[in-house]
C-alpha atoms as a PDB file:
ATOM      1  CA  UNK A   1      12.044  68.440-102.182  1.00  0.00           C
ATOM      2  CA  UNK A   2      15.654  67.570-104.029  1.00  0.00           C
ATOM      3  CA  UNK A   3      16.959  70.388-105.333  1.00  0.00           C
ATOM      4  CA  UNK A   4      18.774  70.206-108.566  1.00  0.00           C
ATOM      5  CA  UNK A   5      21.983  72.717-107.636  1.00  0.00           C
ATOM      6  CA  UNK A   6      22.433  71.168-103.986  1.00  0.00           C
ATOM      7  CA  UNK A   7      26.243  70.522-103.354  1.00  0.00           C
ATOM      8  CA  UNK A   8      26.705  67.253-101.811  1.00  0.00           C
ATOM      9  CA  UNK A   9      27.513  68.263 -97.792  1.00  0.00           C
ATOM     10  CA  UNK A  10      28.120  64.705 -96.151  1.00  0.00           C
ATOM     11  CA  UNK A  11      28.382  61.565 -96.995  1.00  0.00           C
ATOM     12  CA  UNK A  12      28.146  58.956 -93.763  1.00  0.00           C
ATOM     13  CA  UNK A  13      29.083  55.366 -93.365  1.00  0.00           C
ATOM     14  CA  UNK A  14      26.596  54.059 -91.248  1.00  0.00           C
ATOM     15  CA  UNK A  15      25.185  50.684 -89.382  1.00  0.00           C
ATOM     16  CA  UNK A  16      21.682  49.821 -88.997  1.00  0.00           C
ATOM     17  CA  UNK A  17      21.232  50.950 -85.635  1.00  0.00           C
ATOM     18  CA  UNK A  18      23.454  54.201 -86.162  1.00  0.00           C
ATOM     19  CA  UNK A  19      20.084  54.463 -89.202  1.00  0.00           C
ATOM     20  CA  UNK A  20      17.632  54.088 -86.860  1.00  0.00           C
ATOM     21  CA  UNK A  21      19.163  56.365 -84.037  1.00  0.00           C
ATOM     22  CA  UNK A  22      18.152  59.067 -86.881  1.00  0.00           C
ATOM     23  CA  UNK A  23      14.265  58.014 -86.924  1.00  0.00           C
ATOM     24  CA  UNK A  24      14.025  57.807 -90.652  1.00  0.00           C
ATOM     25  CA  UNK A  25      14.992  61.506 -90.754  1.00  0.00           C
ATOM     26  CA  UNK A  26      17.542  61.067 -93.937  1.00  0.00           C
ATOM     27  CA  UNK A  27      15.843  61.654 -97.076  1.00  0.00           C
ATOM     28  CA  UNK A  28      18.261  59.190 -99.244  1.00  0.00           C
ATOM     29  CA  UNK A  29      19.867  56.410 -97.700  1.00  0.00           C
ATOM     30  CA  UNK A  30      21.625  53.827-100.048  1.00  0.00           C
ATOM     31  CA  UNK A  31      22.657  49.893 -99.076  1.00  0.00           C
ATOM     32  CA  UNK A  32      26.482  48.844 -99.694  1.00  0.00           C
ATOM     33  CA  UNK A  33      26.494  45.405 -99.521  1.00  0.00           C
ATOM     34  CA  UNK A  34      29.770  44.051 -98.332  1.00  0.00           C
ATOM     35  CA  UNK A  35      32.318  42.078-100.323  1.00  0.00           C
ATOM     36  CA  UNK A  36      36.080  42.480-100.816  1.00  0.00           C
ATOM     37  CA  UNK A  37      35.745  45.572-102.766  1.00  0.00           C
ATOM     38  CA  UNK A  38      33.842  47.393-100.227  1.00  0.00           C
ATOM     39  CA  UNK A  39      36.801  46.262 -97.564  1.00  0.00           C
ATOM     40  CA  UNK A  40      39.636  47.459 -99.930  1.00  0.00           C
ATOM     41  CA  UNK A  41      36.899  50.627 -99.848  1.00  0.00           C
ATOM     42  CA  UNK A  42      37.245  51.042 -95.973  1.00  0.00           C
ATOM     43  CA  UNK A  43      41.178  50.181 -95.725  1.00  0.00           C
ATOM     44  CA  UNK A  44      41.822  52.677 -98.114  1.00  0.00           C
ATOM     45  CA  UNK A  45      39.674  55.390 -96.153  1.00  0.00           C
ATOM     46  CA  UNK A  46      41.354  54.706 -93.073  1.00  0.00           C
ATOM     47  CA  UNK A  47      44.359  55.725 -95.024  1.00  0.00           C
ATOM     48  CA  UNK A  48      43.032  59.387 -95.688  1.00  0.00           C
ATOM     49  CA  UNK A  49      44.813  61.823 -93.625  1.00  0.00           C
ATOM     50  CA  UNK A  50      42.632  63.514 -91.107  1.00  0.00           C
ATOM     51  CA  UNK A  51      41.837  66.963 -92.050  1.00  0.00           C
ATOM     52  CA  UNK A  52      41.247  69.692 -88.744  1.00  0.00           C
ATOM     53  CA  UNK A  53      37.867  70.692 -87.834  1.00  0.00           C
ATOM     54  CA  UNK A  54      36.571  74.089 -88.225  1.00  0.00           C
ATOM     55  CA  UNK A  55      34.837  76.274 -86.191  1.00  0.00           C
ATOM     56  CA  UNK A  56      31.877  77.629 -86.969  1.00  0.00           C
ATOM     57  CA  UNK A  57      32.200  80.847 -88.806  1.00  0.00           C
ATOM     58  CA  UNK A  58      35.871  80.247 -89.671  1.00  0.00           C
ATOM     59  CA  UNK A  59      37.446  79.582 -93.000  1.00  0.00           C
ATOM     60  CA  UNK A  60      39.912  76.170 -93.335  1.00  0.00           C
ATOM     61  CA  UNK A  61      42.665  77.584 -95.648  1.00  0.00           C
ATOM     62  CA  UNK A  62      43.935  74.367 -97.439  1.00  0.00           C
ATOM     63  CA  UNK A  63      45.786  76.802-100.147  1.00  0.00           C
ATOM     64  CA  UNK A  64      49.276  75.432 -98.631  1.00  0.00           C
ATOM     65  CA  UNK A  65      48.382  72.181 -99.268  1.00  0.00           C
END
């Protein structure tokens, strides 16, 4: 069931045996076929700064940002 207000949660890069490690457990899995855009994609993402995991229960103040 797909619910219409659902905020988006995670969003994975995967490979084919990272897929299957899941047992077909994801409901919506999408191909990316590679080509130079989908490189200039990756580089670009390796680029993002890292942002600090939070524990559970805590809040991640990004307000001084």
């Amino acid at each position: 069931m797909i619910v219409p207000d659902a905020k988006i949660v995670a969003v994975a890069l995967l490979t084919r045996r990272d897929l299957e490690a899941f047992g077909g457990c994801l409901e919506r899995v999408f191909s990316v076929e590679e080509n130079d855009e989908f490189d200039a994609l990756l580089d670009r993402l390796d680029r993002v700064p890292a942002v600090p995991v939070v524990e559970r229960g805590e809040t991640l103040d990004t307000s001084a940002r």
